[in-house]
N, C-alpha and C. Protein backbone atom coordinates (compact mmCIF):
# COMPACT_ATOMS: atom_id res chain seq x y z
N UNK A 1 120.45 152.15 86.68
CA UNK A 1 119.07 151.79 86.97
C UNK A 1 118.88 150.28 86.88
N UNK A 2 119.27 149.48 85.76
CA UNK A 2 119.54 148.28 85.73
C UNK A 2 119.75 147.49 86.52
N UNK A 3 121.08 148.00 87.26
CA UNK A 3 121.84 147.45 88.15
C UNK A 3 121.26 147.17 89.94
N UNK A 4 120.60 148.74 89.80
CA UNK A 4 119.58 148.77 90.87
C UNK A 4 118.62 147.73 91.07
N UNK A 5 117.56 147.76 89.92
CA UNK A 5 116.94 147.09 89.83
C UNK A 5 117.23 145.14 90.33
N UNK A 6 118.45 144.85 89.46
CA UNK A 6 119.03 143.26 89.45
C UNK A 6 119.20 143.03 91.22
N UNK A 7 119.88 144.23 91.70
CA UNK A 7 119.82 144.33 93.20
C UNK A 7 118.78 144.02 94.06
N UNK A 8 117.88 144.52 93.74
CA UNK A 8 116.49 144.57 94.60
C UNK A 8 115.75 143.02 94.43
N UNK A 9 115.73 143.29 93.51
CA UNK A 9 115.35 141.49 92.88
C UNK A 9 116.13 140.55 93.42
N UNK A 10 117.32 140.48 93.43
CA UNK A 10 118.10 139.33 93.85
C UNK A 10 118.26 139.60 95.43
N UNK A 11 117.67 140.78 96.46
CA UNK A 11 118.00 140.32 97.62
C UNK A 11 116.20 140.11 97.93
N UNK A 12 115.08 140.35 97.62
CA UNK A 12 114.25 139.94 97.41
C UNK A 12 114.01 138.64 96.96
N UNK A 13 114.30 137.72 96.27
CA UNK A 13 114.69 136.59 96.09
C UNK A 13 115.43 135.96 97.60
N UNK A 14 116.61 136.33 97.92
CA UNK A 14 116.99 135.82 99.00
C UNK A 14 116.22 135.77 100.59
N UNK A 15 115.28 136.74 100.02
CA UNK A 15 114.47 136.87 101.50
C UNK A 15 113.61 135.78 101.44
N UNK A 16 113.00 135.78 100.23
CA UNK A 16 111.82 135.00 99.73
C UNK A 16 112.46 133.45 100.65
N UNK A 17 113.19 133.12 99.62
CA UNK A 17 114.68 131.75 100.37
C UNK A 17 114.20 131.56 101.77
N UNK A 18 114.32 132.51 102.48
CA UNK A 18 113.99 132.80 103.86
C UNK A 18 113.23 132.32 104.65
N UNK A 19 112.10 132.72 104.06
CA UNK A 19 110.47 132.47 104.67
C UNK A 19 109.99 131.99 103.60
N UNK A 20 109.88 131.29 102.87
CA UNK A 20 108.97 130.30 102.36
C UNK A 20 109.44 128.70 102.62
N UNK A 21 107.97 128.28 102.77
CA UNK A 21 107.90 127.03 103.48
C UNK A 21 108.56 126.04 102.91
N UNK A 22 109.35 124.79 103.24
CA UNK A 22 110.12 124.07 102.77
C UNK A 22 109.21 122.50 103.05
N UNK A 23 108.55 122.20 102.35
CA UNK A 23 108.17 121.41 102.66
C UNK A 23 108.63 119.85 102.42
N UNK A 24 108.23 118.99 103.76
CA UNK A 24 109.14 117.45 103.82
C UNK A 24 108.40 116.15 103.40
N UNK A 25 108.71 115.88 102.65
CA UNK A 25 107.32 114.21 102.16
C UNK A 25 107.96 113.45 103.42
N UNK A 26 106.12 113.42 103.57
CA UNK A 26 105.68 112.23 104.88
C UNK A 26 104.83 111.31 104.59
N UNK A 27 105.31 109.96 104.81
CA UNK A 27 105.09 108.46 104.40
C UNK A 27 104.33 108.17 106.03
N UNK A 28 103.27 107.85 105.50
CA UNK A 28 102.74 107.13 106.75
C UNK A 28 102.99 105.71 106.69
N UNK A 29 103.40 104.90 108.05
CA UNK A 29 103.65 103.55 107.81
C UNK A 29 103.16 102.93 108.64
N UNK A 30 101.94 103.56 109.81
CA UNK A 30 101.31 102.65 110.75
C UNK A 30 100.52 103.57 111.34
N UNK A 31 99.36 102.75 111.77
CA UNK A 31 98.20 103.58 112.50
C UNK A 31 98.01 102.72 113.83
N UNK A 32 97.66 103.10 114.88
CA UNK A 32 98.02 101.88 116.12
C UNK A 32 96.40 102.74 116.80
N UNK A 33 95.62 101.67 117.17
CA UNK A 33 94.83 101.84 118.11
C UNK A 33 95.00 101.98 119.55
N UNK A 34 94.29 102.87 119.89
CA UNK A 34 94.63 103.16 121.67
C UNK A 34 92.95 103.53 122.26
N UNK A 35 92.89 103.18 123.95
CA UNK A 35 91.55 102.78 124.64
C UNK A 35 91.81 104.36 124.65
N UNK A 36 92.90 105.21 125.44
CA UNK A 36 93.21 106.82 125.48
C UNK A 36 92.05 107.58 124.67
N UNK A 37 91.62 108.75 125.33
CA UNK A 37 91.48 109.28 124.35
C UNK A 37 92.46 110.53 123.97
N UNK A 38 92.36 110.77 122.40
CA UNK A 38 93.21 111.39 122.18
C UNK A 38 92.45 112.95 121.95
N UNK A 39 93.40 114.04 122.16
CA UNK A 39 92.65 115.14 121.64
C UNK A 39 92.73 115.74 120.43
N UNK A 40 93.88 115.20 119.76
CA UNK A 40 94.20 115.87 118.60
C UNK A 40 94.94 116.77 118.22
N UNK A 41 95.64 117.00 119.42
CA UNK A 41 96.35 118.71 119.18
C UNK A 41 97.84 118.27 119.20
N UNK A 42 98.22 117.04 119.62
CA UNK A 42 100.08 116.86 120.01
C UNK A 42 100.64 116.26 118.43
N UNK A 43 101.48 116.15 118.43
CA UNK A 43 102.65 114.93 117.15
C UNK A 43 104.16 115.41 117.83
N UNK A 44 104.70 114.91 117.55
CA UNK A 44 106.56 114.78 118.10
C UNK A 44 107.32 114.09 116.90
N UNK A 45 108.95 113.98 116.89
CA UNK A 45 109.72 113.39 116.34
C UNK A 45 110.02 112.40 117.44
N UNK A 46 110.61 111.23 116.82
CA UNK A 46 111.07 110.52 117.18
C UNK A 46 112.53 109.97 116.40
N UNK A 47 113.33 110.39 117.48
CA UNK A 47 115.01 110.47 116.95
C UNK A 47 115.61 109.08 117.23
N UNK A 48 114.63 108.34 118.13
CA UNK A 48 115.37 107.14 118.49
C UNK A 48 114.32 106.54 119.35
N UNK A 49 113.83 105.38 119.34
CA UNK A 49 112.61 104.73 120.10
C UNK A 49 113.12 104.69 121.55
N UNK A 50 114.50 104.58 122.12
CA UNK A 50 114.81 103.86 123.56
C UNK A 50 114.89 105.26 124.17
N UNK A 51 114.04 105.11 125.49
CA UNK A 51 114.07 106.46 126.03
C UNK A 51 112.74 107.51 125.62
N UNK A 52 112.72 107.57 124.48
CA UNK A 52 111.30 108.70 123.93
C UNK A 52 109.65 108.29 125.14
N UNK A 53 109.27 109.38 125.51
CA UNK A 53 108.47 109.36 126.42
C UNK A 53 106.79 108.90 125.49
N UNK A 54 106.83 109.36 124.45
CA UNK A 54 105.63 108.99 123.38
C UNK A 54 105.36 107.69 123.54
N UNK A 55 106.56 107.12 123.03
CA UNK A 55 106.86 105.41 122.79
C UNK A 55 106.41 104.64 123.82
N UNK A 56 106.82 105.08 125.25
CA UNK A 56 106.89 104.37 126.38
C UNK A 56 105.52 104.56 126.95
N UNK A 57 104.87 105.65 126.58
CA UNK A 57 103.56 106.29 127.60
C UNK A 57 102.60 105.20 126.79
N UNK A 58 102.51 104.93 125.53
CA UNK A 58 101.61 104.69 124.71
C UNK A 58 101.91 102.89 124.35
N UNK A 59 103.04 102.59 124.88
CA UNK A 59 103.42 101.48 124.78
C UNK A 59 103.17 100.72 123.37
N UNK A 60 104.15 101.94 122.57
CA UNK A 60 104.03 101.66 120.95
C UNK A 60 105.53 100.94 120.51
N UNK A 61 104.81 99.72 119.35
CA UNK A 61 105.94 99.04 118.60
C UNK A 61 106.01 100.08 117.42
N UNK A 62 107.71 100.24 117.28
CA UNK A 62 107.57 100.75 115.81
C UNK A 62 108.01 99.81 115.25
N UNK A 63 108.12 100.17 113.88
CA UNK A 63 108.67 99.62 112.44
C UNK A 63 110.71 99.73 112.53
N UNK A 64 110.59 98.75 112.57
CA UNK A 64 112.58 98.31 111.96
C UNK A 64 112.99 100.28 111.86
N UNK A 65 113.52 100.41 111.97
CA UNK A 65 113.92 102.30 111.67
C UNK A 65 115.49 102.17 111.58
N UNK A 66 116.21 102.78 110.38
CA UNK A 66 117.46 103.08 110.61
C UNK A 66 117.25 104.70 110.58
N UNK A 67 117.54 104.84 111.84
CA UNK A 67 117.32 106.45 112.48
C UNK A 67 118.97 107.09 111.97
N UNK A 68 119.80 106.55 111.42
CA UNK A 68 120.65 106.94 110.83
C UNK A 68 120.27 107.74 109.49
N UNK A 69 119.25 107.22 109.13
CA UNK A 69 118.66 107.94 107.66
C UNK A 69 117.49 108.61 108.20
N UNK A 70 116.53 107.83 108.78
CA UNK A 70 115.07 108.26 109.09
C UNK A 70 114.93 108.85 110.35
N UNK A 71 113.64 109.63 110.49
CA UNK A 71 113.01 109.58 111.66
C UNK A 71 111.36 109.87 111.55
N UNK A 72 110.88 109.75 112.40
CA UNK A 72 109.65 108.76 113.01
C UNK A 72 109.06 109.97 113.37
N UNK A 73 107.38 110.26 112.92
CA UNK A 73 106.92 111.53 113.68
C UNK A 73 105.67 110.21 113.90
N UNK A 74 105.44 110.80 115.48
CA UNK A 74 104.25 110.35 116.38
C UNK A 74 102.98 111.45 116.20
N UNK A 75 101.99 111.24 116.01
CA UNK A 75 101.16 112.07 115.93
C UNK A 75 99.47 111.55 116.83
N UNK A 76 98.69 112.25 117.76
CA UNK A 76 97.92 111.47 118.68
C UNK A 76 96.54 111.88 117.92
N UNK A 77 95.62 111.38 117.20
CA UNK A 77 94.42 111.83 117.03
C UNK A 77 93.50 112.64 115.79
N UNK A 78 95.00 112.86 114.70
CA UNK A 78 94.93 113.42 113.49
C UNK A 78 95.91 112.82 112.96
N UNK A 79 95.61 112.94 111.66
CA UNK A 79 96.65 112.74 110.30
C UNK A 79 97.51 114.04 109.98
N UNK A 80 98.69 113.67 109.47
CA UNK A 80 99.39 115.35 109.06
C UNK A 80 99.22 115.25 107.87
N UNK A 81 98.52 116.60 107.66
CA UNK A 81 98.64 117.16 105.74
C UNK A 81 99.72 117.62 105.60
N UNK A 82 100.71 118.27 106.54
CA UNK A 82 101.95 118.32 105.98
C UNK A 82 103.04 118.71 106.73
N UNK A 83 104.25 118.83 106.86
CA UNK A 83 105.26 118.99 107.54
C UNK A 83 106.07 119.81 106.67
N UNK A 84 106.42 121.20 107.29
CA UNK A 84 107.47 122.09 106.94
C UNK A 84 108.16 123.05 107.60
N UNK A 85 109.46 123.29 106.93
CA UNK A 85 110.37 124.62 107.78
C UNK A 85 110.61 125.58 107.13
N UNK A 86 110.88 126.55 107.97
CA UNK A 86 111.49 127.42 106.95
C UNK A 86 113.06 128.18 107.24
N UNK A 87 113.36 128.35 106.63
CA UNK A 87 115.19 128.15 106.82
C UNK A 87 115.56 129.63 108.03
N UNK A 88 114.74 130.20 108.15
CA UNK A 88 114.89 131.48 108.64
C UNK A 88 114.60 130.99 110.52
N UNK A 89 114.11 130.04 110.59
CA UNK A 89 113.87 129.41 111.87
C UNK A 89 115.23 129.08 112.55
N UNK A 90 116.53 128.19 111.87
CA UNK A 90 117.73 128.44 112.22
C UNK A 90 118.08 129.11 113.33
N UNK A 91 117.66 130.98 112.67
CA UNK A 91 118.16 131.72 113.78
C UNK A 91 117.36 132.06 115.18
N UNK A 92 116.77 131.19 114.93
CA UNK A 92 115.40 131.02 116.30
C UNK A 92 116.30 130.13 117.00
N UNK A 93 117.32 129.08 116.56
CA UNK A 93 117.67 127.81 117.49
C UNK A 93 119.26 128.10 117.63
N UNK A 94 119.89 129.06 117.31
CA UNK A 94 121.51 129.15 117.58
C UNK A 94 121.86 128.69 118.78
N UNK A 95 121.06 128.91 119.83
CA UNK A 95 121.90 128.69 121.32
C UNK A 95 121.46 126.72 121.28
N UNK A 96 120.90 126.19 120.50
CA UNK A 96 120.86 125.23 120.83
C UNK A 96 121.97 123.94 119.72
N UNK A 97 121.96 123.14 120.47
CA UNK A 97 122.63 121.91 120.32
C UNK A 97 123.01 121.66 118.50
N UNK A 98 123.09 121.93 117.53
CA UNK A 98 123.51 121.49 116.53
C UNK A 98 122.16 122.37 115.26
N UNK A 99 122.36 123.54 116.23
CA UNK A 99 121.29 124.99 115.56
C UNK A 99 120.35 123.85 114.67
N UNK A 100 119.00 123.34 114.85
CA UNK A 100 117.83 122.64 114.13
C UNK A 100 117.13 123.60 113.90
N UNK A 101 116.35 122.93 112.48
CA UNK A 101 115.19 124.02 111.88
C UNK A 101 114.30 123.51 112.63
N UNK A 102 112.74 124.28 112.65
CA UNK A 102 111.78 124.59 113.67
C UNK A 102 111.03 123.65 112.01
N UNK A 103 109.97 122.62 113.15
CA UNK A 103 109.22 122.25 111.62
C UNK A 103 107.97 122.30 112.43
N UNK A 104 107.28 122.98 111.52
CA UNK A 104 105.78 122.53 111.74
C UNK A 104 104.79 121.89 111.18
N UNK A 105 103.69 121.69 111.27
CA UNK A 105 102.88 120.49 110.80
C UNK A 105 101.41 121.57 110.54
N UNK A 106 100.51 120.71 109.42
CA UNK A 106 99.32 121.10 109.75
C UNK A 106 98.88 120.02 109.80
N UNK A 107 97.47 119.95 111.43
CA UNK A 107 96.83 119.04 110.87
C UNK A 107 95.51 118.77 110.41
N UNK A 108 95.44 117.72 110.28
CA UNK A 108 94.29 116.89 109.61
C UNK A 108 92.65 117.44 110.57
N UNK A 109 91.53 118.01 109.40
CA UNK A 109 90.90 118.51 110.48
C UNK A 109 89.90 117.10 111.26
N UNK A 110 89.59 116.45 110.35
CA UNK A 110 89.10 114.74 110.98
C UNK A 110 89.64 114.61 112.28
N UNK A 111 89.05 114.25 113.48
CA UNK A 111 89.37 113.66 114.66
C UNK A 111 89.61 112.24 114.98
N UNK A 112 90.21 111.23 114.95
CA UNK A 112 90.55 109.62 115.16
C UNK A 112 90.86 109.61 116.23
N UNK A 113 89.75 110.14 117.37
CA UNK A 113 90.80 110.34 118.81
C UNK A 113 91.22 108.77 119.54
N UNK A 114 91.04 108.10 118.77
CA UNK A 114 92.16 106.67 119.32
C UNK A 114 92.67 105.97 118.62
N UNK A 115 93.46 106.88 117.59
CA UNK A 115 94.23 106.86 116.75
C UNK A 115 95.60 107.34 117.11
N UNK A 116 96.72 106.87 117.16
CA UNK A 116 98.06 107.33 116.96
C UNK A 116 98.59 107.06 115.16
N UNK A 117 99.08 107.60 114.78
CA UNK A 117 99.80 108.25 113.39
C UNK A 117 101.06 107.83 113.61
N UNK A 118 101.51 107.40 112.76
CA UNK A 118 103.22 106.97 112.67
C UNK A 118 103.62 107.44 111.22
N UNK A 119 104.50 108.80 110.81
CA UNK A 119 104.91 108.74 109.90
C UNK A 119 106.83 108.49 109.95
N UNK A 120 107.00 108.50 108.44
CA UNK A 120 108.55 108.47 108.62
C UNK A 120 108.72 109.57 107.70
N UNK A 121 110.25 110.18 107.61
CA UNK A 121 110.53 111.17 107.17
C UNK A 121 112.29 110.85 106.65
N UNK A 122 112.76 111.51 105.82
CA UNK A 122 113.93 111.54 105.36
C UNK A 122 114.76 112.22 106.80
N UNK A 123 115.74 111.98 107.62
CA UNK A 123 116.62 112.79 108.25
C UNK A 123 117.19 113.94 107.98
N UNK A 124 116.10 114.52 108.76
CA UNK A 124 117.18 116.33 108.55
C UNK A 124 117.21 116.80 109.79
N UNK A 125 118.00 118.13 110.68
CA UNK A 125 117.85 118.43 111.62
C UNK A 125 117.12 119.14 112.12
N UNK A 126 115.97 118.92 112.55
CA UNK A 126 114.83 119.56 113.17
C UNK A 126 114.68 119.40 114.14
N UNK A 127 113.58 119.86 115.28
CA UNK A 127 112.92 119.95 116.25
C UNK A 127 111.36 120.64 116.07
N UNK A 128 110.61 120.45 116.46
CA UNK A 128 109.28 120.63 116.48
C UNK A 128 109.12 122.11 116.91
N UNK A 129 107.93 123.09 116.82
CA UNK A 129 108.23 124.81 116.72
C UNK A 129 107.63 124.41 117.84
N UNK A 130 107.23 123.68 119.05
CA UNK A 130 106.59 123.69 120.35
C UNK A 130 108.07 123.97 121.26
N UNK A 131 109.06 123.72 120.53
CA UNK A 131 110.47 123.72 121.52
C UNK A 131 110.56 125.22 122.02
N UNK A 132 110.87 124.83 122.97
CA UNK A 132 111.23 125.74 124.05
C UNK A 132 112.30 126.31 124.07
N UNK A 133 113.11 127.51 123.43
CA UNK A 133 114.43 127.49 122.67
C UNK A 133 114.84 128.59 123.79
């Protein structure tokens, strides 16, 4: 009965592992004014400034970035209260490129619609849960 019990618990535990949210500290390090208006509903990663369509549309300077460690979330019109994954997302991304966790954001309910958001984040492998997998 014991034994049963230690069982149930410990793969219960592992599920838990699963689906609970992992959440990522996000450093905001710039707020950039824009004439645009924004609606509030988009944010992205940014893996590398040369090339990213955010960067170029909005004709944004970032901050020095060693994208070797960091990366850069763009956000149009809100602040993020928070950024997280959960490890069980993985198997949502197998067919893709170097299997990334799915992160999502909540945001900020305040509107700054000509506001862009610049946070930075520790490097991990993600992609945003809008991906198209």
């Amino acid at each position: 009965m014991l034994i049963s019990c230690l069982v149930i618990i410990s793969a219960i535990l592992y599920f838990y592992d699963y689906v609970k949210k992992n959440y990522i500290d996000l450093t905001l390090i710039s707020e950039v004014q824009t004439d645009e208006e924004l609606p509030g509903t988009w944010w992205g990663f940014v893996f590398n400034a040369e090339g990213n369509s955010l960067v170029e549309h909005y004709n944004l300077v970032l901050p020095a970035t060693d994208y070797n460690e960091n990366i850069l979330i763009v956000s149009g019109g809100r602040k993020l209260d928070s950024l997280w994954y959960r490890k069980y997302s993985k198997l949502l991304t197998k067919s893709h490129h170097n299997n990334p966790y799915l992160g999502s954001v909540k945001l900020n309910k305040s509107l700054h619609s000509h506001t862009i958001y610049i946070y930075k984040i520790k490097k991990i492998n993600i992609l945003d849960d809008e991906y198209g997998y």
